[in-house]
N, C-alpha and C. Protein backbone atom coordinates (compact mmCIF):
# COMPACT_ATOMS: atom_id res chain seq x y z
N UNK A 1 132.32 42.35 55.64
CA UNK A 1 131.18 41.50 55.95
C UNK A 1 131.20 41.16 57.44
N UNK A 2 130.14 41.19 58.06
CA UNK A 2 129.81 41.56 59.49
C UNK A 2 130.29 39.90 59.93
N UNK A 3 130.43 39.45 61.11
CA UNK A 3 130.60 37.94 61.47
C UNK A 3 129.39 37.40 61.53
N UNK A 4 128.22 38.18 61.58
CA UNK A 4 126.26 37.85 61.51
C UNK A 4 126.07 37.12 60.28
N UNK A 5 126.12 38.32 59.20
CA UNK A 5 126.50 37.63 57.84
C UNK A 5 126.91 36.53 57.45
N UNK A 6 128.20 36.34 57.84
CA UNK A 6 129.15 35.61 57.56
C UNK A 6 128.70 34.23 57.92
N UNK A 7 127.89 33.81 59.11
CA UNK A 7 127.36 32.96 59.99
C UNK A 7 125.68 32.24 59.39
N UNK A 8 124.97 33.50 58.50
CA UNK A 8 123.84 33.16 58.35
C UNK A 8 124.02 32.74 56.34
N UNK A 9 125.34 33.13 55.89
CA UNK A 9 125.66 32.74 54.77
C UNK A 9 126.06 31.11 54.71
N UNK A 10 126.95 30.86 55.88
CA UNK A 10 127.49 29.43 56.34
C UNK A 10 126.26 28.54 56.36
N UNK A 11 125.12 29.04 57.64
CA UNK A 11 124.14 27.93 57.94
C UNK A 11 123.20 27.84 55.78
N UNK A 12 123.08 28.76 55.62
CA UNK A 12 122.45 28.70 54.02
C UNK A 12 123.33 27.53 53.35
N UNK A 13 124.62 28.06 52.88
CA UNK A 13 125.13 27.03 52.03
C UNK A 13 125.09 25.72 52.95
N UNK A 14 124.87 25.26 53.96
CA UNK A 14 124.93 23.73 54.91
C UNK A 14 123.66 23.42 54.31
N UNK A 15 122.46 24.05 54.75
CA UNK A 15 121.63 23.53 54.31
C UNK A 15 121.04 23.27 53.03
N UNK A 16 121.48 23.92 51.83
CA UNK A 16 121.87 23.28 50.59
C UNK A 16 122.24 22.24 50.39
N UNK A 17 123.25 22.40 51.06
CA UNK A 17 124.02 20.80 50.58
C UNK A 17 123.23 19.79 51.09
N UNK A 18 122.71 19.94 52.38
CA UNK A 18 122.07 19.00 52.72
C UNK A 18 120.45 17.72 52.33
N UNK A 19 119.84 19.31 51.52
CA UNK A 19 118.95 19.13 50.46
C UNK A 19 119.22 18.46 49.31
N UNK A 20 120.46 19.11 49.10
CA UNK A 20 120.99 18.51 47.82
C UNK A 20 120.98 16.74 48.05
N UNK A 21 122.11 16.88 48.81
CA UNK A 21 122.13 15.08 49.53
C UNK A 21 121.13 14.11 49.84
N UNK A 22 119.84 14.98 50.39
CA UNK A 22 118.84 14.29 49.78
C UNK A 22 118.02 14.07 48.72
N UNK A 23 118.01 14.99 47.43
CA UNK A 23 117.30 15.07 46.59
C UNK A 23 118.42 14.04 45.94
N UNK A 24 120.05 14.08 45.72
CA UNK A 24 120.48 12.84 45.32
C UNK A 24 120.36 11.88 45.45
N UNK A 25 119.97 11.41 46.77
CA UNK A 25 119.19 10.07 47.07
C UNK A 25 118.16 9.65 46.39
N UNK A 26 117.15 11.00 46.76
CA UNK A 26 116.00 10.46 45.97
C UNK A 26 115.66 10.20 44.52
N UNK A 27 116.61 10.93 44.08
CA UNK A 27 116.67 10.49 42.41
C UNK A 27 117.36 9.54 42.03
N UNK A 28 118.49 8.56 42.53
CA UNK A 28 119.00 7.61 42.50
C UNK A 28 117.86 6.51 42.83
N UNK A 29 117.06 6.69 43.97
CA UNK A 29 115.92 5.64 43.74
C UNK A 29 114.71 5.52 42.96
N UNK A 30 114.44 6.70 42.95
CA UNK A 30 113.16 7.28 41.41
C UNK A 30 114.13 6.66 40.09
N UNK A 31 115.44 6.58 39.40
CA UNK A 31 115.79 5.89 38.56
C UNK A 31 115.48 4.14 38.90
N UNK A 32 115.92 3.58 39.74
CA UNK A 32 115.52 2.21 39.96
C UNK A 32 114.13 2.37 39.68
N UNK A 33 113.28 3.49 40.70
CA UNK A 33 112.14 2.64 39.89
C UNK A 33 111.42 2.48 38.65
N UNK A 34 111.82 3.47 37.84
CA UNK A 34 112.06 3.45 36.45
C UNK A 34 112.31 2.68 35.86
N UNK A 35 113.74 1.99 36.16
CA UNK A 35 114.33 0.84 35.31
C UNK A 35 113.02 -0.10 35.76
N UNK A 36 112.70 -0.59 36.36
CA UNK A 36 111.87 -1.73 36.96
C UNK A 36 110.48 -1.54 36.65
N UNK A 37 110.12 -0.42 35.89
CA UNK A 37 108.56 0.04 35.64
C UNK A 37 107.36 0.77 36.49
N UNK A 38 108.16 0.84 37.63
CA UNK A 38 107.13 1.31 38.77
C UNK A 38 107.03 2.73 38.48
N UNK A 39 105.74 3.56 38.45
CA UNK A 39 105.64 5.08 38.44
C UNK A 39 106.99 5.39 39.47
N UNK A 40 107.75 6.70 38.90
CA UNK A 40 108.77 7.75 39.74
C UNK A 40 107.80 8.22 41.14
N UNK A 41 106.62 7.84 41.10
CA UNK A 41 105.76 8.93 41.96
C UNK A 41 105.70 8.32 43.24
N UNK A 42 105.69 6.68 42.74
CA UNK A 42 105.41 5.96 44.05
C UNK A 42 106.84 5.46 44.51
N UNK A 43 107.84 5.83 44.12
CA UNK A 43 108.80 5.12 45.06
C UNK A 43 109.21 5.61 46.24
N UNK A 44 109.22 4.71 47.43
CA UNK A 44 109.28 5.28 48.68
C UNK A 44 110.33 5.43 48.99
N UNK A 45 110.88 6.43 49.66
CA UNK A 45 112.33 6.70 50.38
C UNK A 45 112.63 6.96 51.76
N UNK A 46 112.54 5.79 52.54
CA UNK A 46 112.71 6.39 53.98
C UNK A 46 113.58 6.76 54.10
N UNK A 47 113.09 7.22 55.54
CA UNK A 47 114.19 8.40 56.03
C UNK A 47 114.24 9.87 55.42
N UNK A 48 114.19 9.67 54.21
CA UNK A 48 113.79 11.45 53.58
C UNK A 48 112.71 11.66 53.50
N UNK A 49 112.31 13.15 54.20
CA UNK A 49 110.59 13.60 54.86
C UNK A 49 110.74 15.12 53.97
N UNK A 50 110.48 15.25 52.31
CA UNK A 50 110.54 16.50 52.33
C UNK A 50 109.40 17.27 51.97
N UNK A 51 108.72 18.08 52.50
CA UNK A 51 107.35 18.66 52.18
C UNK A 51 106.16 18.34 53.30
N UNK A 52 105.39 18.20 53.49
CA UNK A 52 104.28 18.14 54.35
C UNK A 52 102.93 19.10 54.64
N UNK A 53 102.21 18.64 55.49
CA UNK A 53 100.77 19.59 55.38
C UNK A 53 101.48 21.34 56.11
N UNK A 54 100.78 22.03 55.61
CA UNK A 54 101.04 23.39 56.16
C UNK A 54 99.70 23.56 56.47
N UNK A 55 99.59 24.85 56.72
CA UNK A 55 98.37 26.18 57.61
C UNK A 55 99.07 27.16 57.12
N UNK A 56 98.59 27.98 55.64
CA UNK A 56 98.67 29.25 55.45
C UNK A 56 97.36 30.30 55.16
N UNK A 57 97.90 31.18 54.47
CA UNK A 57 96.66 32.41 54.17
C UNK A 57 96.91 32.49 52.65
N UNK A 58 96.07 32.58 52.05
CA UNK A 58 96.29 32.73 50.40
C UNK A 58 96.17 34.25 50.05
N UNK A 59 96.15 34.43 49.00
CA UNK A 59 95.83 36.03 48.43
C UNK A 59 94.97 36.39 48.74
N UNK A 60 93.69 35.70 49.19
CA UNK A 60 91.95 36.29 49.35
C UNK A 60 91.75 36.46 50.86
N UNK A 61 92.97 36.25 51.41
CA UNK A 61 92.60 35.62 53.01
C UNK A 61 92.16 34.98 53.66
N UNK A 62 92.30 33.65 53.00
CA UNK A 62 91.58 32.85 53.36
C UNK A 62 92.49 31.53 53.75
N UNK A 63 92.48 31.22 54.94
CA UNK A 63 93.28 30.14 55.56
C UNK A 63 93.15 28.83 54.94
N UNK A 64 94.14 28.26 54.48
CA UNK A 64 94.28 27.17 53.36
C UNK A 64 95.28 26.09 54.09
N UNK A 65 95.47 24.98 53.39
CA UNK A 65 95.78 23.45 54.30
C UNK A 65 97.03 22.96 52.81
N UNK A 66 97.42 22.06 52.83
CA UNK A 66 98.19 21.36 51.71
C UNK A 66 97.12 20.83 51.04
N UNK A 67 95.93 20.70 51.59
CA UNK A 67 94.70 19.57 51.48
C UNK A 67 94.01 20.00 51.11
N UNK A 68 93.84 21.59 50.53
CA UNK A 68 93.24 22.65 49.71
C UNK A 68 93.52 22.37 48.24
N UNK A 69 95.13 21.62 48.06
CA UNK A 69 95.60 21.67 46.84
C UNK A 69 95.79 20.01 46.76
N UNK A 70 94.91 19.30 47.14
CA UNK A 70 95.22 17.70 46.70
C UNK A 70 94.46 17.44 45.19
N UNK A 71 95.18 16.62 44.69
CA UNK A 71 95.14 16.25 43.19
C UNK A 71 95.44 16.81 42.43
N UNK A 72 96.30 17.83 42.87
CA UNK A 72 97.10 18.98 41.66
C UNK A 72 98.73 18.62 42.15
N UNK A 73 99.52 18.58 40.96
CA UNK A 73 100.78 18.70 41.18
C UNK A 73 101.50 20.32 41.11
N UNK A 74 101.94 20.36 42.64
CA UNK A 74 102.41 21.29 42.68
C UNK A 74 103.81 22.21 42.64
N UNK A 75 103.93 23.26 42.28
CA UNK A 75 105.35 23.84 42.11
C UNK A 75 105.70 24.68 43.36
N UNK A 76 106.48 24.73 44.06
CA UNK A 76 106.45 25.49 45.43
C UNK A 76 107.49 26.30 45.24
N UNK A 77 107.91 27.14 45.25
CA UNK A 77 108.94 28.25 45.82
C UNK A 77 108.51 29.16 47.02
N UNK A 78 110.09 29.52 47.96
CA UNK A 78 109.78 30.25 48.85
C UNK A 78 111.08 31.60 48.93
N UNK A 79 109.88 32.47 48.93
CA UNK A 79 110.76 33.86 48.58
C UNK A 79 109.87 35.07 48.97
N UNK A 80 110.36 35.93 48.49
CA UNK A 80 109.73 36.81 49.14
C UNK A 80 109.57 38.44 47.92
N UNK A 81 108.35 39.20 48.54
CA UNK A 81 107.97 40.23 46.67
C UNK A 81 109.11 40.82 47.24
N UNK A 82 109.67 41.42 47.79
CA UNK A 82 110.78 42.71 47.81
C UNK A 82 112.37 41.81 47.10
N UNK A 83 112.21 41.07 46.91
CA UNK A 83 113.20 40.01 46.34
C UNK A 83 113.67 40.99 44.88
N UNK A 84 114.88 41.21 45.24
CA UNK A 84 115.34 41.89 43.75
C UNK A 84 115.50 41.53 42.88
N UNK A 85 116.11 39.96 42.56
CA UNK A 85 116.37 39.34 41.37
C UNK A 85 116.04 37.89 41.20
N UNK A 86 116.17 37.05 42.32
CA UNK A 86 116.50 35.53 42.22
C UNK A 86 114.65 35.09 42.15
N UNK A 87 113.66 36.03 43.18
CA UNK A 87 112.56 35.34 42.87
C UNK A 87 111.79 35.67 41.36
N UNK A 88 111.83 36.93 41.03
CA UNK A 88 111.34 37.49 40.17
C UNK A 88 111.83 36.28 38.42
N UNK A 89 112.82 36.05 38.91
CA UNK A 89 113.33 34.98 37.71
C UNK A 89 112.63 33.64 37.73
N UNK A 90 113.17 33.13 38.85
CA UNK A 90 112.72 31.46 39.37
C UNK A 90 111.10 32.08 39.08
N UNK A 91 110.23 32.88 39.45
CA UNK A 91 108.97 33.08 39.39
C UNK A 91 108.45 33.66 37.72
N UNK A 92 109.51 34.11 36.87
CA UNK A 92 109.37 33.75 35.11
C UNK A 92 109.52 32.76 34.50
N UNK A 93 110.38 31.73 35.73
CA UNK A 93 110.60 30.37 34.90
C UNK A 93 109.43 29.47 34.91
N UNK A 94 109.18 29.80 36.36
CA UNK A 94 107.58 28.45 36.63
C UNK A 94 106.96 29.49 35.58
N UNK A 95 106.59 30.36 35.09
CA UNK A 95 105.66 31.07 34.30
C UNK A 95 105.23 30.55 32.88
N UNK A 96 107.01 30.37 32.58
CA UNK A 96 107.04 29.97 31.39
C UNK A 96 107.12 28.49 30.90
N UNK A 97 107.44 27.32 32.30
CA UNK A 97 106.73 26.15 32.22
C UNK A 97 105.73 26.12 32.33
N UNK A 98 104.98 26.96 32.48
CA UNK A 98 103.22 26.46 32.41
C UNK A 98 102.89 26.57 31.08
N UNK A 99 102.85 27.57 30.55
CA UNK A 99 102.79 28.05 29.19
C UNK A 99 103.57 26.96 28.28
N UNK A 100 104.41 26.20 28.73
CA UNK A 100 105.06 24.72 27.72
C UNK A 100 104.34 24.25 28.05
N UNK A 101 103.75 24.02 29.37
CA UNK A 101 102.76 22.73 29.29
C UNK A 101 101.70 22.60 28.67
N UNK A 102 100.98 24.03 27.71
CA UNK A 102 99.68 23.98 27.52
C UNK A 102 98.66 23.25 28.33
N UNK A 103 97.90 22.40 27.80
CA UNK A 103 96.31 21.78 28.16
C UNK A 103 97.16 21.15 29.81
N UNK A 104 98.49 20.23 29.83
CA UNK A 104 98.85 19.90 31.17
C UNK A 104 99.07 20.58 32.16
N UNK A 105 99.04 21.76 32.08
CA UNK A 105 99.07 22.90 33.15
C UNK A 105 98.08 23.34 34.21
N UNK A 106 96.99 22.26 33.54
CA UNK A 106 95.82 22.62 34.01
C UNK A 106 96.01 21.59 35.62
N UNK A 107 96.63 20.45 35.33
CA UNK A 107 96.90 19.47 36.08
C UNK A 107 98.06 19.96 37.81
N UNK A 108 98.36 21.15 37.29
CA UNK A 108 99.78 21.87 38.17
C UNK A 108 99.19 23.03 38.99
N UNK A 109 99.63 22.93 40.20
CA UNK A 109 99.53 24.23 41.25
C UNK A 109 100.37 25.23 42.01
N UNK A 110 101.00 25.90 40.86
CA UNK A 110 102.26 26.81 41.36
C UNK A 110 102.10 27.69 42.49
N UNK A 111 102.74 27.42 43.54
CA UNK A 111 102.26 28.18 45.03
C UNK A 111 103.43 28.99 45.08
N UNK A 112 103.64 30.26 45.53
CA UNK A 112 104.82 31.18 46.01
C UNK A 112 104.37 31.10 47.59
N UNK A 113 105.59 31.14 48.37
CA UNK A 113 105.04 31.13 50.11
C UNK A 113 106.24 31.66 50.23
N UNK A 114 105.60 33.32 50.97
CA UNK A 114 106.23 34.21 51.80
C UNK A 114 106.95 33.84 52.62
N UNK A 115 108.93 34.35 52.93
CA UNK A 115 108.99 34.16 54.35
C UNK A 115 109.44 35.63 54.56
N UNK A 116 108.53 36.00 53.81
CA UNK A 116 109.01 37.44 54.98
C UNK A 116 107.15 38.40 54.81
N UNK A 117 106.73 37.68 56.02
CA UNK A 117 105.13 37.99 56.57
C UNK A 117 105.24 39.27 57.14
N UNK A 118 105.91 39.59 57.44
CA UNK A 118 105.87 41.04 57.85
C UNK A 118 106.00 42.05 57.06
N UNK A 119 106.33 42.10 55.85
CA UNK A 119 105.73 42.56 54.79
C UNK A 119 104.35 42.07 53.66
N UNK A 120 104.62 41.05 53.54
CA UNK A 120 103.89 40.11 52.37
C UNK A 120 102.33 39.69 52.62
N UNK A 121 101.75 40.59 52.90
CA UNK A 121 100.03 40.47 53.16
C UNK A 121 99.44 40.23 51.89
N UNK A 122 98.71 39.22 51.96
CA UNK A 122 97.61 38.96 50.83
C UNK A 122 97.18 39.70 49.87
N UNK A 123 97.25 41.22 49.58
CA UNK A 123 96.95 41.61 48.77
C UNK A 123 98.43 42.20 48.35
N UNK A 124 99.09 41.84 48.60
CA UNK A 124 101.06 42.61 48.28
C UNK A 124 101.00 41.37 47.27
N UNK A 125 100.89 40.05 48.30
CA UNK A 125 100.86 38.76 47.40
C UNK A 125 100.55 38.81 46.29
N UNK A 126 99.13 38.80 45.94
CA UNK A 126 98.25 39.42 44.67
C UNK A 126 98.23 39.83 43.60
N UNK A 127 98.85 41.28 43.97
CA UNK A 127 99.40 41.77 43.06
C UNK A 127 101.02 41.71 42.50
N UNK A 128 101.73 40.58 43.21
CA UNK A 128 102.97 40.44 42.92
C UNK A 128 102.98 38.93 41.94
N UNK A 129 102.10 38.41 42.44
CA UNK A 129 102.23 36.56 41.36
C UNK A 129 101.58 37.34 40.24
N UNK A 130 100.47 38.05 40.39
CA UNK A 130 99.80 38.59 38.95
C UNK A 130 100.15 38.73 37.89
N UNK A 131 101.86 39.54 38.37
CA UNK A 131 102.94 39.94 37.58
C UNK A 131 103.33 38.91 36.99
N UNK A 132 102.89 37.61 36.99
CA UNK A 132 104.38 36.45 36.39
C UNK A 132 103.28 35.88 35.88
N UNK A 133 102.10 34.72 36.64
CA UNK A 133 100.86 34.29 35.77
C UNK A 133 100.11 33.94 36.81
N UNK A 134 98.58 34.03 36.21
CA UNK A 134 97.22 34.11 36.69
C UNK A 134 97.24 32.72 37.56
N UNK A 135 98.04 31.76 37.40
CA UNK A 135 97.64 30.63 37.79
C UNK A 135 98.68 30.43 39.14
N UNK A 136 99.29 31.07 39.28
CA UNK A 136 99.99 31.31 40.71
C UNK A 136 99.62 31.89 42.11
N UNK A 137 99.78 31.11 43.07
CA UNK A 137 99.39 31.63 43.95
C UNK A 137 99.87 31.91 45.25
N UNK A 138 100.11 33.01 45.65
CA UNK A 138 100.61 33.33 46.84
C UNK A 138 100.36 33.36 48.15
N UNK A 139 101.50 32.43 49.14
CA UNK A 139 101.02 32.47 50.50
C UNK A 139 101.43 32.84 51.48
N UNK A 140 100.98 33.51 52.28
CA UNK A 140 101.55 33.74 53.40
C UNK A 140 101.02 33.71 55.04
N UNK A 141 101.44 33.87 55.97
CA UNK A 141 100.53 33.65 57.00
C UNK A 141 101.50 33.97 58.47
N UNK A 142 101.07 33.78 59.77
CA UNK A 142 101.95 34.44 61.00
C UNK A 142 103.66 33.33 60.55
N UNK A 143 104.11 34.97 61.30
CA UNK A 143 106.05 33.94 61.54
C UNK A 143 105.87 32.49 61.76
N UNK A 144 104.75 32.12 62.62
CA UNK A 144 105.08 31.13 63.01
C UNK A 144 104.84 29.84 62.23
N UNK A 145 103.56 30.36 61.33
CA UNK A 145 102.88 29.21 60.38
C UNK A 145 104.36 29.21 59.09
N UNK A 146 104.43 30.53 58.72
CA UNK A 146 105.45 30.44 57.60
C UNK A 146 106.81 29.13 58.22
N UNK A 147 107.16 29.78 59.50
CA UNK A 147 108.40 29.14 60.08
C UNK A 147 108.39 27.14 59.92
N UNK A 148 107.10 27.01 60.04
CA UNK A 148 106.69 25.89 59.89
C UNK A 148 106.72 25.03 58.57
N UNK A 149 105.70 25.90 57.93
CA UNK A 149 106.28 25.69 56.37
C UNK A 149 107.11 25.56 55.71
N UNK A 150 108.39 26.07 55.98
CA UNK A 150 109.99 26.33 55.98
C UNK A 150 110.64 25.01 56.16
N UNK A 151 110.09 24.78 57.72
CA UNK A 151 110.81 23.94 58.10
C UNK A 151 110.35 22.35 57.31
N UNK A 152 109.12 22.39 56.94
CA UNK A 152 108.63 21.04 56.35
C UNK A 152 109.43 20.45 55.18
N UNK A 153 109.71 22.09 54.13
CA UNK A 153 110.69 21.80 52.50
C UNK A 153 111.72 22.06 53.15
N UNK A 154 112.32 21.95 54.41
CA UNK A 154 114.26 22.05 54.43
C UNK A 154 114.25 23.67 53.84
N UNK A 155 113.75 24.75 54.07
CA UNK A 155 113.83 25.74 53.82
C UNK A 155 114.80 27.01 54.42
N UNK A 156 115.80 27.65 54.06
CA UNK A 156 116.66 28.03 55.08
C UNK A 156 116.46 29.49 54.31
N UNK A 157 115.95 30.75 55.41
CA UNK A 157 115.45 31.69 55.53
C UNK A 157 116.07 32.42 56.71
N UNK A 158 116.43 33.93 56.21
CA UNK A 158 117.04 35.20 57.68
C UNK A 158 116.87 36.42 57.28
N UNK A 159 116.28 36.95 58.30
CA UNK A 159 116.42 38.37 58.01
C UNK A 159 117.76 38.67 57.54
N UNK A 160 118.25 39.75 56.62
CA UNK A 160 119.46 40.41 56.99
C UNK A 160 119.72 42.08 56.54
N UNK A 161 120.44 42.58 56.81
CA UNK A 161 120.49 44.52 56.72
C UNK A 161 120.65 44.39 55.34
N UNK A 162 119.43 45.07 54.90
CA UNK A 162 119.80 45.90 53.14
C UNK A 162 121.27 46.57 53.24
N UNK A 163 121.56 46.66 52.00
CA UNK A 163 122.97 46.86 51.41
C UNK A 163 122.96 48.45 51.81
N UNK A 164 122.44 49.74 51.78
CA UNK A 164 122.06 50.80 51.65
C UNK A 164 121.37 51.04 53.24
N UNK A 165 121.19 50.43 54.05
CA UNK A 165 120.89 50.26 55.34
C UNK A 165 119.82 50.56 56.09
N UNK A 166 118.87 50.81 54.82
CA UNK A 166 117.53 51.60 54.98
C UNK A 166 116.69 50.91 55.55
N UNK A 167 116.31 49.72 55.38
CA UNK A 167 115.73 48.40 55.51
C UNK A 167 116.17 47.33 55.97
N UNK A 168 115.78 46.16 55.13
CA UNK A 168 116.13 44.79 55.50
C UNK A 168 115.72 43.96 54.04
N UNK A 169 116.64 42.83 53.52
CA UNK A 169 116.27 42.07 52.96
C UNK A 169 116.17 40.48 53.63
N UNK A 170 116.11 39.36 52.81
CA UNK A 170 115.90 38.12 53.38
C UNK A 170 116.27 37.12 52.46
N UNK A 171 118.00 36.63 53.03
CA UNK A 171 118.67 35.62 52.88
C UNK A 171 117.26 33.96 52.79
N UNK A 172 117.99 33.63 51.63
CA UNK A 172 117.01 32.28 51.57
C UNK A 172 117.68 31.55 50.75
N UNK A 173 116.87 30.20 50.81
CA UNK A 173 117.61 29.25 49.92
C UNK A 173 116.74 29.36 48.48
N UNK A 174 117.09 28.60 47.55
CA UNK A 174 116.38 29.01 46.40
C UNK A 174 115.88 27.96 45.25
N UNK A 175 115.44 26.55 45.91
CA UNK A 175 114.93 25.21 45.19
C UNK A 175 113.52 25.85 44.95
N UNK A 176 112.85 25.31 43.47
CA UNK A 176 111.44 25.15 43.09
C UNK A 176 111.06 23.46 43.42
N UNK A 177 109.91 22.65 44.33
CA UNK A 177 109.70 21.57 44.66
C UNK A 177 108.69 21.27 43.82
N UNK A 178 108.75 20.20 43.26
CA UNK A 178 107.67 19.65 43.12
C UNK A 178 106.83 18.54 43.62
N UNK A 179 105.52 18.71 43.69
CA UNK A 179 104.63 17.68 44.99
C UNK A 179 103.56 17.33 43.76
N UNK A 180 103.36 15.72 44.43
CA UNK A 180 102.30 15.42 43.78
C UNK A 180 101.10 15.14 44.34
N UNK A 181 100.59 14.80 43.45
CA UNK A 181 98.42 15.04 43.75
C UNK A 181 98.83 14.39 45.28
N UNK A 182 99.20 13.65 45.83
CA UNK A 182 98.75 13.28 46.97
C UNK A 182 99.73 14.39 47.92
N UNK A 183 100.34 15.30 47.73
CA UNK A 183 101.38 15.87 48.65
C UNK A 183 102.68 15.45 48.57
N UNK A 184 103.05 14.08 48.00
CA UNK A 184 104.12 13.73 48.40
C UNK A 184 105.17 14.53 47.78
N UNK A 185 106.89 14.26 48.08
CA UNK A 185 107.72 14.91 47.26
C UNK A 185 107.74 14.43 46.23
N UNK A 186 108.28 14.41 44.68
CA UNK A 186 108.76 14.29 43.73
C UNK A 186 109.82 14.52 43.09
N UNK A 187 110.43 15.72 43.03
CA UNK A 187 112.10 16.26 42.64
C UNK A 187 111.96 17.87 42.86
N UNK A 188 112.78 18.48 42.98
CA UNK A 188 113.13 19.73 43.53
C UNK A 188 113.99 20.30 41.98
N UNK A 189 113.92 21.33 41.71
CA UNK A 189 114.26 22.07 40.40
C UNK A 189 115.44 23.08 41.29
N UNK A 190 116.58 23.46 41.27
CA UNK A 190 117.82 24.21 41.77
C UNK A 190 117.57 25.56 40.90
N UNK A 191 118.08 26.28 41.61
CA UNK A 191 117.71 28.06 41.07
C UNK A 191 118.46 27.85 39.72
N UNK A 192 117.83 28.48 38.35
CA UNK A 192 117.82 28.57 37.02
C UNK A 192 117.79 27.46 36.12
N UNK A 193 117.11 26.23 37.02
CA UNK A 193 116.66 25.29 36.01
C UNK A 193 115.78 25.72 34.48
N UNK A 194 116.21 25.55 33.38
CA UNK A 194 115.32 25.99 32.34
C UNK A 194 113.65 25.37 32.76
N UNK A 195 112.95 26.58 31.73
CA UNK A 195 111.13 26.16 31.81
C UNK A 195 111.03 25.16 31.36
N UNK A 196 111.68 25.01 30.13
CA UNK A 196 111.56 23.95 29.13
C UNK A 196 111.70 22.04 30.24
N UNK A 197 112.68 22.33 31.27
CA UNK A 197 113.64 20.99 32.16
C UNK A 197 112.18 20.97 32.54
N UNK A 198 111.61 21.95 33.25
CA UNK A 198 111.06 22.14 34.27
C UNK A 198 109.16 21.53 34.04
N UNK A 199 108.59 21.86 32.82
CA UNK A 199 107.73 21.40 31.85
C UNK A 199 108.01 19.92 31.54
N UNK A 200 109.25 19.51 31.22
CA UNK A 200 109.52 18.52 30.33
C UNK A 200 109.30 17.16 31.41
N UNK A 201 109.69 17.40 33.11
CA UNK A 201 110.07 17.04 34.27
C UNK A 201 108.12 16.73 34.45
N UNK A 202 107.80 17.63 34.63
CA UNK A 202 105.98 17.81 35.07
C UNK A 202 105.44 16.61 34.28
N UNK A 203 105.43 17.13 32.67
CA UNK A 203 105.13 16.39 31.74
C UNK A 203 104.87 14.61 31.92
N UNK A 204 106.59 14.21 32.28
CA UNK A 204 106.93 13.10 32.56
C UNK A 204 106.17 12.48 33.95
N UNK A 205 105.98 13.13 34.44
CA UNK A 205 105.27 12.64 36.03
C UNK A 205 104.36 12.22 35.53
N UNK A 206 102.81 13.29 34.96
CA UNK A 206 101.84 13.21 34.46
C UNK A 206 101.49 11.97 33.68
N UNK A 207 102.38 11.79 32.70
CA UNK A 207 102.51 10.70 31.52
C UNK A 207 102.37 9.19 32.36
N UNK A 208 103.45 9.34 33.34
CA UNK A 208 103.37 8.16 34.03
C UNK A 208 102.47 7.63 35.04
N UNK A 209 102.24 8.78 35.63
CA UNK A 209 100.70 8.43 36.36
C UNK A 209 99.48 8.39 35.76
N UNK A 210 99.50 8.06 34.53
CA UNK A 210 98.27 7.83 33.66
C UNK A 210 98.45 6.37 33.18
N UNK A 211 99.44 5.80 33.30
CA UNK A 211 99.83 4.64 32.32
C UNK A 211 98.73 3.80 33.24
């Protein structure tokens, strides 16, 4: 393993943890507000900023805002179609929480966002969410908008040399987020959370922002 590798494996697992450390926070205070009756949705957590407005391109090509998708709770992953195993899964699981959610699904906006734009054009997009479900949608847009996007969910993304040396694949981190109708964060799902957690999690938001 090259010392490149070795270096862009290090900064990945840091910034895990670091996500992690905050999503522990934030669920330690989403329980208080629970105990106390307040919706999970509205409890505020300063100091932790995770998610925010973007500028991407959707499947149709058409330049889209966070503010495209207000009043839908959304599912975010960021990965990429040449992805051999980890998105293609995480992207059967949101599949198959929608499909638990029945009629509440309608309420949810599962977004996939490219970080690797130099392959992943709007119609690659397209035909790659198609594969998992109709209600997914793929984004992508210049290095620089993606880079941005990245940086808003704590997203840790690198080129690195395919195994076979033909190409290139792309080191990433691998949380599903969830955002609600107004944008804000809500809880983050860790690579192979069940559909069922993942439905059951949505569900509960929903329920409570109706009370």
């Amino acid at each position: 393993m090259t010392p490149s590798r070795v270096l862009r494996i290090a900064i990945g697992i840091l910034a895990g943890l670091i996500l992690a450390a905050l999503v522990a926070f934030w669920t330690v205070r989403q329980d208080a507000g629970r105990a106390g009756g307040v919706p999970a949705g509205a409890i505020a957590t300063p100091g932790v900023t995770i998610g925010g407005d973007f500028r991407l391109v959707d499947e149709t090509g058409r330049e889209v805002t966070s503010a495209d998708y207000a009043g839908k709770y959304r599912l975010i992953f960021f990965g990429f179609t040449f992805c051999p195993d980890i998105c293609p899964t995480e992207l059967q699981l949101i599949a198959r929480a929608l499909d638990a959610l029945g009629p509440d699904a309608a309420a949810v906006q599962p977004l996939f966002v490219s970080i690797d734009p130099e392959r992943d054009g709007p119609a690659q997009l397209a035909e790659y969410t198609d594969m998992f479900h109709p209600a997914i949608v793929g984004l992508t847009g210049t290095p620089e908008q993606v880079a941005a996007a990245a940086r808003a969910f704590r997203v840790y993304y690198a080129k690195a040399p395919a195994a076979d040396g033909s190409t290139y694949t792309m080191d990433h981190s691998t949380y599903t987020y969830l955002m609600g109708p107004d944008g804000g964060f809500l809880t983050v799902f860790p690579r192979g959370t069940g559909a069922g957690e993942i439905a059951d999690a949505i569900r509960q938001y929903i329920r409570s922002a109706s009370r």
